[in-house]
C-alpha atoms as a PDB file:
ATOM      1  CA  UNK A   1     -44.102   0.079  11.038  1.00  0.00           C
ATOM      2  CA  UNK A   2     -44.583   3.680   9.825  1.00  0.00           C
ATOM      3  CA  UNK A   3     -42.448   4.352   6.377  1.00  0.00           C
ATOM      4  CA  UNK A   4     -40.630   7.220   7.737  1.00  0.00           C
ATOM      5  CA  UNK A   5     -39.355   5.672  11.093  1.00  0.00           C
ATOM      6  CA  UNK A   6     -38.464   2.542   9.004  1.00  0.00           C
ATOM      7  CA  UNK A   7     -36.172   4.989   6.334  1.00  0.00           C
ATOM      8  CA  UNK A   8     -34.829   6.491   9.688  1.00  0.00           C
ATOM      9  CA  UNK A   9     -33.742   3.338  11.283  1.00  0.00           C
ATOM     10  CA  UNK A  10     -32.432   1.972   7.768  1.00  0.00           C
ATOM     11  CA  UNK A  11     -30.400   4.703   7.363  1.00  0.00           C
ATOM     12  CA  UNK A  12     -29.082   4.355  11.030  1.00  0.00           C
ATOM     13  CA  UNK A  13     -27.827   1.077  10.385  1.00  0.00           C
ATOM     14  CA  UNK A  14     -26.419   1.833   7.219  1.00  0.00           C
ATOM     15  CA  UNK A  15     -24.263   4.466   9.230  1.00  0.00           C
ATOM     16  CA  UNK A  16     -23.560   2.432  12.169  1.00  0.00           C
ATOM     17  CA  UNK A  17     -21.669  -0.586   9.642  1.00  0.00           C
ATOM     18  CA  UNK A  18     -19.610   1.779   8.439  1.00  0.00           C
ATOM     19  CA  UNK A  19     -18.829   3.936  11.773  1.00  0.00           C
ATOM     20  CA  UNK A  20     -18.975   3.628  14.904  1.00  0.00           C
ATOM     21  CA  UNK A  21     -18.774   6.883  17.373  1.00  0.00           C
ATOM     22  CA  UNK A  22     -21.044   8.428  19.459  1.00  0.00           C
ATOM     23  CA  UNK A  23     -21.329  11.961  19.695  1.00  0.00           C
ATOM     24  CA  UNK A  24     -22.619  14.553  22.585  1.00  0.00           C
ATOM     25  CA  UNK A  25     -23.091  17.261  20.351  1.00  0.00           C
ATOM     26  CA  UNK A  26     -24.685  17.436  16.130  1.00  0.00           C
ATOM     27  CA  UNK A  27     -23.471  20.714  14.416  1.00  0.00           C
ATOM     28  CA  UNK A  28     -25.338  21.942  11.197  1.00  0.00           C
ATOM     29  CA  UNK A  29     -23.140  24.086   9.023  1.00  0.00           C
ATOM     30  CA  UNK A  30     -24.110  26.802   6.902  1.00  0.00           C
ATOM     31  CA  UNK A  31     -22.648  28.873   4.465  1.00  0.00           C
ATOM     32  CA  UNK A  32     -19.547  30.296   5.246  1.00  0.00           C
ATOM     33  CA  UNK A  33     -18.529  27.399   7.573  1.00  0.00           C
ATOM     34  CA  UNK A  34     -18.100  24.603   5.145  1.00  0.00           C
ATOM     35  CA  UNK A  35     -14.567  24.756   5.808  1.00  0.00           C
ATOM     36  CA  UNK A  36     -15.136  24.781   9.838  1.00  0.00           C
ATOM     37  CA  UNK A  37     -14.330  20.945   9.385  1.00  0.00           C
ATOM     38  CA  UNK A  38     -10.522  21.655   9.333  1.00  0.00           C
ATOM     39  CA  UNK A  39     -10.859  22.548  12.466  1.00  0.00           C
ATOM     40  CA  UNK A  40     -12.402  19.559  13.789  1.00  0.00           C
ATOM     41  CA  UNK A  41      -9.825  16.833  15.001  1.00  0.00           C
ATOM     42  CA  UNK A  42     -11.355  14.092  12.134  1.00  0.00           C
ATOM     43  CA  UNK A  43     -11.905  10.385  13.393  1.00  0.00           C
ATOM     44  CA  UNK A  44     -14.282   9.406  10.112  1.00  0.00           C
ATOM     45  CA  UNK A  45     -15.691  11.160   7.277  1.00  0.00           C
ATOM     46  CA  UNK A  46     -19.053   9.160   5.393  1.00  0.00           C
ATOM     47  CA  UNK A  47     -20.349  11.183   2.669  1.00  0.00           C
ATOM     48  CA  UNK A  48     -23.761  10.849   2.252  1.00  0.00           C
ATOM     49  CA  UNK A  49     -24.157   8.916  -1.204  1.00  0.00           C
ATOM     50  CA  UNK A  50     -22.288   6.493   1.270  1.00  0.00           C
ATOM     51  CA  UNK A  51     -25.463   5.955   3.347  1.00  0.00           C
ATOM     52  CA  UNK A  52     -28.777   3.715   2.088  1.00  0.00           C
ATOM     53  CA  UNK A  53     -31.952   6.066   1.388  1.00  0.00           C
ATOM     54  CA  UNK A  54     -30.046   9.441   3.008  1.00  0.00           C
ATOM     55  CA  UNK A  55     -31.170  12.314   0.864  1.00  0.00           C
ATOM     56  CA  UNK A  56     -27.801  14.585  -0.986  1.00  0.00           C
ATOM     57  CA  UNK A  57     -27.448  17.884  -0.810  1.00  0.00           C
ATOM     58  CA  UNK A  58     -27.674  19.753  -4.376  1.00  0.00           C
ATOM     59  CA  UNK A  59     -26.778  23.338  -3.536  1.00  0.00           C
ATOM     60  CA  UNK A  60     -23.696  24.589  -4.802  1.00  0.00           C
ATOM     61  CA  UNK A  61     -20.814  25.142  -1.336  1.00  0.00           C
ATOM     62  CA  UNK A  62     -22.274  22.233   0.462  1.00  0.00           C
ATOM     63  CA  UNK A  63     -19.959  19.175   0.315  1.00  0.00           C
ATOM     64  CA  UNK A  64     -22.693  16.576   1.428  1.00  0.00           C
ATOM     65  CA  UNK A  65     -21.215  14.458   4.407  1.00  0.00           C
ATOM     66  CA  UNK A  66     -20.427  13.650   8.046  1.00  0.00           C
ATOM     67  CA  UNK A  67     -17.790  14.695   9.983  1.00  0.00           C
ATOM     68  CA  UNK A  68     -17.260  12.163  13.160  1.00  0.00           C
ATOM     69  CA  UNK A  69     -14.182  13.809  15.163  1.00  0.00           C
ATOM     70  CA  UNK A  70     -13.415  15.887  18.479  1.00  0.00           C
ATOM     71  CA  UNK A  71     -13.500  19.928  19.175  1.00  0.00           C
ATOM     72  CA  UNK A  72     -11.110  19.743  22.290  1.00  0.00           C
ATOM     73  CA  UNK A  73     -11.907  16.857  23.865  1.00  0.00           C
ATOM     74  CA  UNK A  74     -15.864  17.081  22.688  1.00  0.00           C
ATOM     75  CA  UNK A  75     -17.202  14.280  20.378  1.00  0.00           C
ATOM     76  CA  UNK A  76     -19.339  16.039  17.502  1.00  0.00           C
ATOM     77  CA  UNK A  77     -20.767  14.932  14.126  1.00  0.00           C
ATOM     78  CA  UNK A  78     -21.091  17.223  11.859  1.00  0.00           C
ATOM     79  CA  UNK A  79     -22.972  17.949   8.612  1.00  0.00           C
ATOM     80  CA  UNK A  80     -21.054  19.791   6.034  1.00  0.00           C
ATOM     81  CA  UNK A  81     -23.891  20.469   3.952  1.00  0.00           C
ATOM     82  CA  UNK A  82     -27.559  20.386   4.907  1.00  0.00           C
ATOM     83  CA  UNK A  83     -30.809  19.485   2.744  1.00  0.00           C
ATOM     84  CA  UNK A  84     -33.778  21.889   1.609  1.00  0.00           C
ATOM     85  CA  UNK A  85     -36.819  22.024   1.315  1.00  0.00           C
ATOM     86  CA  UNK A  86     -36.722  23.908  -1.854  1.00  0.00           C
ATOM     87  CA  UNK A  87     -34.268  20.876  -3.152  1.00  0.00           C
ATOM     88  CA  UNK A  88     -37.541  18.731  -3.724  1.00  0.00           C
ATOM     89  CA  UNK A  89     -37.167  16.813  -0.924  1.00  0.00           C
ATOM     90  CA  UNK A  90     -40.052  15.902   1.510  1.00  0.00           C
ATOM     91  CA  UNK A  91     -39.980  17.633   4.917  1.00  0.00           C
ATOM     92  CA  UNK A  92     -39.312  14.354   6.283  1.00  0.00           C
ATOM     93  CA  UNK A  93     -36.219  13.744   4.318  1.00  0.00           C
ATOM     94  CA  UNK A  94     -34.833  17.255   5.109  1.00  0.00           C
ATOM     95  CA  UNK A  95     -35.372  16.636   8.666  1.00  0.00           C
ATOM     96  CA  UNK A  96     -33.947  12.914   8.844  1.00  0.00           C
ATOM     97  CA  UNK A  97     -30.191  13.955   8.956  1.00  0.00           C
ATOM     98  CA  UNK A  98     -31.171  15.734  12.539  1.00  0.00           C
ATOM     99  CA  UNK A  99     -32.946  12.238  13.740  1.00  0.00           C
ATOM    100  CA  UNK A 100     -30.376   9.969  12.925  1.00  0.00           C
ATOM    101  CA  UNK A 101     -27.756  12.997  14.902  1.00  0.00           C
ATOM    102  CA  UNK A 102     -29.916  12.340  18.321  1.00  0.00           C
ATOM    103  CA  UNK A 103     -29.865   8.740  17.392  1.00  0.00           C
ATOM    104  CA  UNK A 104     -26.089   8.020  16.992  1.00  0.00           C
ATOM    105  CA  UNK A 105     -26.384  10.040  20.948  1.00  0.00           C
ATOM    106  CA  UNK A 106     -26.422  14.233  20.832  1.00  0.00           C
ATOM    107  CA  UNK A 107     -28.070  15.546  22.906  1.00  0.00           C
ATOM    108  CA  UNK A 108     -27.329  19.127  21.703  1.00  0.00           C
ATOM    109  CA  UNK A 109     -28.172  20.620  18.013  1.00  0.00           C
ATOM    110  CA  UNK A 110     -25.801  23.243  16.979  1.00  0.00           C
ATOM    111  CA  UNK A 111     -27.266  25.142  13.906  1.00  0.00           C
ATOM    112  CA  UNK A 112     -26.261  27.713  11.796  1.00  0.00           C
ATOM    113  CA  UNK A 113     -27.404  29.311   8.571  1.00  0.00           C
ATOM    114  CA  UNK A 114     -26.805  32.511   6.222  1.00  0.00           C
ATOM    115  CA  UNK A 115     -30.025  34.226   6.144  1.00  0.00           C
ATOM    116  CA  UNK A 116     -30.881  37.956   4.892  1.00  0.00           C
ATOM    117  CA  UNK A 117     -31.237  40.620   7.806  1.00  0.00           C
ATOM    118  CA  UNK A 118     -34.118  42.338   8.299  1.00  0.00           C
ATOM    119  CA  UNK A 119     -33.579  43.957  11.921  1.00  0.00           C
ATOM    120  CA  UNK A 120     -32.938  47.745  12.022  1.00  0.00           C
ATOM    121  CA  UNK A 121     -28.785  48.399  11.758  1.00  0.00           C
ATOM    122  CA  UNK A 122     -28.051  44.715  10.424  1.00  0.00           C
ATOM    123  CA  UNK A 123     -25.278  44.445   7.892  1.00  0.00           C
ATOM    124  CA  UNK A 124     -23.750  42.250   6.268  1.00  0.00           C
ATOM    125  CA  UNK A 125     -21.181  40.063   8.137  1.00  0.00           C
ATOM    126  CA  UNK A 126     -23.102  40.728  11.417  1.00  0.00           C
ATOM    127  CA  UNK A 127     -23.959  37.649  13.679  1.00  0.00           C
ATOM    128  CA  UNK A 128     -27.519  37.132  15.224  1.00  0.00           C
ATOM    129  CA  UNK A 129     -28.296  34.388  18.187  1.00  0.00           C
ATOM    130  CA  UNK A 130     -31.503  33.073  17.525  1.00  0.00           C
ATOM    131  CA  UNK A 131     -33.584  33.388  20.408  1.00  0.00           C
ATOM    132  CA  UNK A 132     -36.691  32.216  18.668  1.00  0.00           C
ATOM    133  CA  UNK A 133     -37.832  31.336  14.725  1.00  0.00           C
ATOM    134  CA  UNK A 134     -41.699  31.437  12.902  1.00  0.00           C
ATOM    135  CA  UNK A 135     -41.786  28.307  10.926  1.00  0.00           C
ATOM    136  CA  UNK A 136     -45.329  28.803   9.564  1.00  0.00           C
ATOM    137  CA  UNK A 137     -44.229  29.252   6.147  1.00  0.00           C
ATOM    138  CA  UNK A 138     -43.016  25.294   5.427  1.00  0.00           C
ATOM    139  CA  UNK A 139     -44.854  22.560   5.689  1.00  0.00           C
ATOM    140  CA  UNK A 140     -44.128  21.350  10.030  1.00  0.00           C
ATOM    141  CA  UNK A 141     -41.930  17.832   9.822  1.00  0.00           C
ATOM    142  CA  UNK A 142     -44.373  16.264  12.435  1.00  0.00           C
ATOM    143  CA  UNK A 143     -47.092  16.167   9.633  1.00  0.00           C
ATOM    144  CA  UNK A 144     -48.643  12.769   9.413  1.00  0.00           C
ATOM    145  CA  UNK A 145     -48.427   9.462  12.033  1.00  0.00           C
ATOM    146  CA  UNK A 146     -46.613  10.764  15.463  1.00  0.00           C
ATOM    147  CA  UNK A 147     -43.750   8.991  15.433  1.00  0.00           C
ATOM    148  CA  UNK A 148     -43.849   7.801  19.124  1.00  0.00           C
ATOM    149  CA  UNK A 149     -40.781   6.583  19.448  1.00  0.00           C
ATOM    150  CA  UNK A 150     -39.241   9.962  18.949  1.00  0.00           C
ATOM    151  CA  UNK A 151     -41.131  12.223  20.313  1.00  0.00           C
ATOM    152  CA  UNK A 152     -45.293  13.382  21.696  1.00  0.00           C
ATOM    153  CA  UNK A 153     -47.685  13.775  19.412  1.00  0.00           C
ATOM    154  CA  UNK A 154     -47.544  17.782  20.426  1.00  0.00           C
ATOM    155  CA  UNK A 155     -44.457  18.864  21.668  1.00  0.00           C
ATOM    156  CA  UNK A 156     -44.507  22.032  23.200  1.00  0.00           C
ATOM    157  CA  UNK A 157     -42.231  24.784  21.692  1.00  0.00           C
ATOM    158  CA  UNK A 158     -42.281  27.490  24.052  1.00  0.00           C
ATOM    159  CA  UNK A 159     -38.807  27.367  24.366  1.00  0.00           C
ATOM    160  CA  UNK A 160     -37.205  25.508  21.146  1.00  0.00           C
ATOM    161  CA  UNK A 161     -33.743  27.338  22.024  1.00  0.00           C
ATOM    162  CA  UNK A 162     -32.344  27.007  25.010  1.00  0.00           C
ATOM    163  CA  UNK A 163     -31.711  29.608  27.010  1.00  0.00           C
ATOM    164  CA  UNK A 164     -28.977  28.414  29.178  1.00  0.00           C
ATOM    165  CA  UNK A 165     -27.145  27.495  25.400  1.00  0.00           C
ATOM    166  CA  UNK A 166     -28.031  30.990  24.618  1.00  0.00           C
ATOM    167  CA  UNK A 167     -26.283  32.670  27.749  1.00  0.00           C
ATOM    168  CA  UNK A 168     -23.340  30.463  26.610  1.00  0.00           C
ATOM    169  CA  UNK A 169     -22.433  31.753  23.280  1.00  0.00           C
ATOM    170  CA  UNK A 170     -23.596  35.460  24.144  1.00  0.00           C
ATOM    171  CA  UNK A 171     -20.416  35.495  26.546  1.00  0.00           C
ATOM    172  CA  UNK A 172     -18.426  33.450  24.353  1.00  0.00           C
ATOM    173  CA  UNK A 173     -18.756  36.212  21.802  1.00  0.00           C
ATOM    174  CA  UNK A 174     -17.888  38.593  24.821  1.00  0.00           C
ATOM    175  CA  UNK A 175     -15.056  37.040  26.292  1.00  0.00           C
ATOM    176  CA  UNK A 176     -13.738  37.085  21.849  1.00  0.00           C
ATOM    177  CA  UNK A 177     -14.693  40.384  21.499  1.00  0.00           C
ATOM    178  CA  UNK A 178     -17.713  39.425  18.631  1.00  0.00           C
ATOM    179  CA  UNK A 179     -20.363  41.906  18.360  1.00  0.00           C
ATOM    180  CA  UNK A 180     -23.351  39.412  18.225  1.00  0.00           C
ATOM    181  CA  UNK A 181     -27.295  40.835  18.394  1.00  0.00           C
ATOM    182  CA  UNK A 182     -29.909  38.854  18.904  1.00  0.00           C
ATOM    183  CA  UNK A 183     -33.466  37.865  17.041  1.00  0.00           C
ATOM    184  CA  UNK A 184     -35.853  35.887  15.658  1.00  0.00           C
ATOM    185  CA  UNK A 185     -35.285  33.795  12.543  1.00  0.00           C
ATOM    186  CA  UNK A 186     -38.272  33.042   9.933  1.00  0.00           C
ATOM    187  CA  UNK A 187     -37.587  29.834   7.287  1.00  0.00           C
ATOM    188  CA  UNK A 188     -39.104  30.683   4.062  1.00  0.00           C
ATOM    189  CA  UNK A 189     -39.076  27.637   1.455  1.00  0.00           C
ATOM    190  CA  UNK A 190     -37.133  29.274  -1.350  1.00  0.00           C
ATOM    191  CA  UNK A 191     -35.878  28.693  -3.326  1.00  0.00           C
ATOM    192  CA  UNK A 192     -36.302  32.394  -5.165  1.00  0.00           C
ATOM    193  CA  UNK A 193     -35.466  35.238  -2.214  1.00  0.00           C
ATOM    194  CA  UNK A 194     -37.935  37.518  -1.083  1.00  0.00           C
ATOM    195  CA  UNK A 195     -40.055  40.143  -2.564  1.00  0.00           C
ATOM    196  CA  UNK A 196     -39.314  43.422  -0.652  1.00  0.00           C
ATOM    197  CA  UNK A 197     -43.264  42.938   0.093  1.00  0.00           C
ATOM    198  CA  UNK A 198     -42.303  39.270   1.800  1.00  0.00           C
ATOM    199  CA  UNK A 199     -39.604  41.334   3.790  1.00  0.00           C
ATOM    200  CA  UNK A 200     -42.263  44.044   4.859  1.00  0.00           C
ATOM    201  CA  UNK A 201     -44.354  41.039   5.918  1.00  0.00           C
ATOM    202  CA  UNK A 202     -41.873  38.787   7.840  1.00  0.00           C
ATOM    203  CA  UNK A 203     -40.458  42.689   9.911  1.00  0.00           C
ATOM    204  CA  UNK A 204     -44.334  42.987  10.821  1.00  0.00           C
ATOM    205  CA  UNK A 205     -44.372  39.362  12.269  1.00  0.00           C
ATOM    206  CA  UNK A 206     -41.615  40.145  14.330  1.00  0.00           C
ATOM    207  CA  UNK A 207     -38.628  38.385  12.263  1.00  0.00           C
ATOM    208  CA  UNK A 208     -35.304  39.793  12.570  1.00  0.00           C
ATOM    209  CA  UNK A 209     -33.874  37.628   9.582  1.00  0.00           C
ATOM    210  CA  UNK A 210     -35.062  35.425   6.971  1.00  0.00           C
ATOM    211  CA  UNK A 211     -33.825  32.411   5.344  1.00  0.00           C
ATOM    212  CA  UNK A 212     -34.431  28.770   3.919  1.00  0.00           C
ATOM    213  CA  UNK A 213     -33.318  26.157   6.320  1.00  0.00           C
ATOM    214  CA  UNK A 214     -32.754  25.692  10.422  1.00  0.00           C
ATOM    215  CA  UNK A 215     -36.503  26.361  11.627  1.00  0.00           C
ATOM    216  CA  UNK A 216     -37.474  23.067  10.590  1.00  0.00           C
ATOM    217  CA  UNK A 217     -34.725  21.169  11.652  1.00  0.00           C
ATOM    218  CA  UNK A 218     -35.219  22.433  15.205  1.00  0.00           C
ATOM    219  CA  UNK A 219     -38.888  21.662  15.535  1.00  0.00           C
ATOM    220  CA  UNK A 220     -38.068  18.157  14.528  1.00  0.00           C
ATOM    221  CA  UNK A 221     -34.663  18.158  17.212  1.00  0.00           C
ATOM    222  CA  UNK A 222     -37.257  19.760  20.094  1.00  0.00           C
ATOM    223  CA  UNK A 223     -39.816  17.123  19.172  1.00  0.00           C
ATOM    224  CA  UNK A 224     -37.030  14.287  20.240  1.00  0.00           C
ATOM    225  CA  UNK A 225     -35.766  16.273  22.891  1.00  0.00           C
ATOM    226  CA  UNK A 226     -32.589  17.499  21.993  1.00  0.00           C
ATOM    227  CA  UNK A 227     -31.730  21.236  23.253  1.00  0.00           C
ATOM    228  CA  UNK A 228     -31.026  23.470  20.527  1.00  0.00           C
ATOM    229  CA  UNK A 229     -28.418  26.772  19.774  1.00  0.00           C
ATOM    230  CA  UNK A 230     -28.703  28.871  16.542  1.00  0.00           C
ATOM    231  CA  UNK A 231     -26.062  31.496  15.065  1.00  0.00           C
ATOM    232  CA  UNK A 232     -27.238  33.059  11.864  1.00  0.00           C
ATOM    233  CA  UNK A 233     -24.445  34.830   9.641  1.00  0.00           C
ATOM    234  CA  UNK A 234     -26.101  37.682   8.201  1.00  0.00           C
ATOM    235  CA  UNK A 235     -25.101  37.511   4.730  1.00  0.00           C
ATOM    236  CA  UNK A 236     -26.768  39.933   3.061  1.00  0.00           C
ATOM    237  CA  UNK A 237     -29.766  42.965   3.979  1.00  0.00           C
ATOM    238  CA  UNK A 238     -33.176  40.979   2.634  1.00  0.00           C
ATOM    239  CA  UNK A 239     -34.809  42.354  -0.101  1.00  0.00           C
ATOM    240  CA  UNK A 240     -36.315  46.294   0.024  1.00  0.00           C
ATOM    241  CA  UNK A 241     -33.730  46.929   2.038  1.00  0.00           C
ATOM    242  CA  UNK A 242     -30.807  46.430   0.369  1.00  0.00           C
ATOM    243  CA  UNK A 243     -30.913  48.674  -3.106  1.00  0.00           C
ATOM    244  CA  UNK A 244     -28.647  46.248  -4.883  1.00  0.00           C
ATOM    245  CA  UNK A 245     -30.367  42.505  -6.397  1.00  0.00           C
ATOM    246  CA  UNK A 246     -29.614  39.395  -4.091  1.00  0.00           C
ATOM    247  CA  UNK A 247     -27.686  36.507  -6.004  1.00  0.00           C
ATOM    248  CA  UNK A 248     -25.564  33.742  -3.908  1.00  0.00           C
ATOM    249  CA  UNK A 249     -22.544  34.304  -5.149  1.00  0.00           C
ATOM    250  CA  UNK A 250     -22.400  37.580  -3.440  1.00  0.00           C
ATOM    251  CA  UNK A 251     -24.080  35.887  -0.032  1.00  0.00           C
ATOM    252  CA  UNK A 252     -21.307  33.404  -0.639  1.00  0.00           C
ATOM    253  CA  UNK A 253     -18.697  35.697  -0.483  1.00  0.00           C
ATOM    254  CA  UNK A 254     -20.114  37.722   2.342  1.00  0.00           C
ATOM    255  CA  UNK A 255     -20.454  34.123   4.395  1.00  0.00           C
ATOM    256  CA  UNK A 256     -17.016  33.633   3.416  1.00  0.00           C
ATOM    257  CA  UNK A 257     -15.750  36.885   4.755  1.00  0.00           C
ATOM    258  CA  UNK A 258     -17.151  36.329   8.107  1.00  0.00           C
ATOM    259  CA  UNK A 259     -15.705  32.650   8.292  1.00  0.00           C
ATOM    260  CA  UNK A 260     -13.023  33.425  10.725  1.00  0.00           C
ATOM    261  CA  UNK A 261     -14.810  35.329  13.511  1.00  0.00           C
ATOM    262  CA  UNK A 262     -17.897  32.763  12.943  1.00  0.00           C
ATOM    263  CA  UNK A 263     -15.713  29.932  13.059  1.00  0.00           C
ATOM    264  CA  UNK A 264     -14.230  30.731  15.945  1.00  0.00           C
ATOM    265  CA  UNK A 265     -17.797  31.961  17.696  1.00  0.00           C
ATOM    266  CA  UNK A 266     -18.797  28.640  17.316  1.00  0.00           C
ATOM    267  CA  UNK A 267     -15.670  26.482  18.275  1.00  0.00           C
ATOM    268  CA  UNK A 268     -15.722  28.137  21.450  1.00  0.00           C
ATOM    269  CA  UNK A 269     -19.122  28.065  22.107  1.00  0.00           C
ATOM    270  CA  UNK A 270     -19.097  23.978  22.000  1.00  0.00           C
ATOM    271  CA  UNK A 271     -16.200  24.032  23.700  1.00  0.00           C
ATOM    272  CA  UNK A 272     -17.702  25.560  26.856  1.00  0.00           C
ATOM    273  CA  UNK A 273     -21.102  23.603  26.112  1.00  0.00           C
ATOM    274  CA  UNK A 274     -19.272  20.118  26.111  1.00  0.00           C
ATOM    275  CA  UNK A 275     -17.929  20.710  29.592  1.00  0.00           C
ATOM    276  CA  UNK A 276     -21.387  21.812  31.086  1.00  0.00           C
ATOM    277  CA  UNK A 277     -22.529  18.376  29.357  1.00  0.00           C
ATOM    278  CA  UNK A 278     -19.870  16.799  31.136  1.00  0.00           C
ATOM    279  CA  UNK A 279     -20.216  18.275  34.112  1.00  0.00           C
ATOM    280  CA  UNK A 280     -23.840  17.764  34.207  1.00  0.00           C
ATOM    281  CA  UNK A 281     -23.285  13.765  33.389  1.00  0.00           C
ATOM    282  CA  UNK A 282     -21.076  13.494  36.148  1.00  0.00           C
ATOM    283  CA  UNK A 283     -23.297  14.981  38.685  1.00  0.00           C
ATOM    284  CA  UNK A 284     -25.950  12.889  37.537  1.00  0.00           C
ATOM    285  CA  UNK A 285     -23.897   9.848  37.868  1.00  0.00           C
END
């Protein structure tokens, strides 16, 4: 069998020993939401030294486990702590966490990210829906032997965020009163930030904010066929256009600051996407 599905399938069963719960709905969090867990009614926490082969998380605010619990009466896992590129890790490794989340059964990918905003009027603390990304700049997870099992050889990505996801949290942030714009996100591999010259760059592709995570992740959830919601926290202005020097202790605190009205963006927003899941599932049956 191909290396990479057999790591995938290890790790699965290394999980699956240890817990057993099946969740509708994988959340990825971000800076600024590492603490989004307390919010989450906890069945099981595995942290991932716990699980054979899984790569660990490095950077410094990411606590580097699972979270197996319920948002209202949703079942979610979520991943307090995600893995870079920049970390050293293959693309493979950084995407495997997402495989083995459609494996254990969601069918939705929930991610979110603090990323440097490059749209016109964007400052700090602002939220932005990702309506679409530019991955071009990191290697593409589906390098290498298709794994069939997962996915096509060449998925289509016309639409790698869902729209119908997207109308959801735009009037979840209504009906909360959180301003929320909208754009497209461009993963950079870091792990330095950008050169004001980078920034001019990614604004001519048509980026609204940059960063060093999520665009992979969701090429490798659309190539199993999971559909896919993005909130970036806009931690900071990107380089040229912010006149002060970017470190992550100040994008920490920024993330930080916005934890509440984030948090609460995206509890709602799952709450309203696990009913149309259910509702869906029950028509179907």
């Amino acid at each position: 069998m191909n290396e990479v599905y057999d790591k995938l399938q290890n790790c699965y069963k290394s999980i699956r020993k240890q817990i057993d719960f099946n969740p509708r709905i994988a959340l990825v969090l971000g800076s600024g939401l590492g603490e989004f867990g307390d919010r989450i009614s906890v069945e099981a926490v595995l942290d991932y030294h716990e699980i054979e082969g899984f790569p660990v998380s490095t950077v410094p605010g990411h606590k580097g486990r699972f979270l197996f619990g319920f948002i209202e009466d949703v079942p979610v896992v979520c991943m307090q702590g995600r893995v870079h590129y920049y970390e050293g890790y293959s693309m493979q490794d950084v995407v495997l966490p997402i495989r083995l989340m459609k494996q254990m059964g969601a069918k939705v990918l929930f991610l979110t990210n603090a990323s440097g905003g490059i749209q016109q009027g964007m400052r700090a603390g602002d939220f932005m829906l990702i309506t679409g990304q530019i991955a071009s700049f990191v290697p593409s997870p589906l390098i290498g032997a298709n794994l069939n099992a997962l996915g096509t050889r060449f998925p289509d990505m016309s639409h790698i965020y869902d729209e119908d996801l997207q109308r959801i949290v735009k009037k979840t942030a209504y009906d909360n009163g959180i301003d929320l714009k909208q754009g497209v996100y461009l993963q950079m591999s870091g792990p330095q930030y950008e050169t004001p010259e980078e920034v001019s760059m990614c604004r001519t592709l048509g980026a609204d904010a940059v960063g060093m995570s999520t665009a992979c992740e969701a090429v490798a959830a659309r190539h199993m066929g999971m559909k896919i919601v993005g909130i970036s926290c806009i931690s900071n202005a990107a380089a040229g256009i912010s006149p002060n020097p970017l470190t992550h202790d100040e994008i920490q605190k920024t993330a930080d600051a916005a934890a509440p009205k984030f948090q609460t963006l995206v509890y709602e927003s799952i709450v309203t996407i696990g009913r149309c899941l259910n509702g869906k599932s029950e028509e179907t049956e």
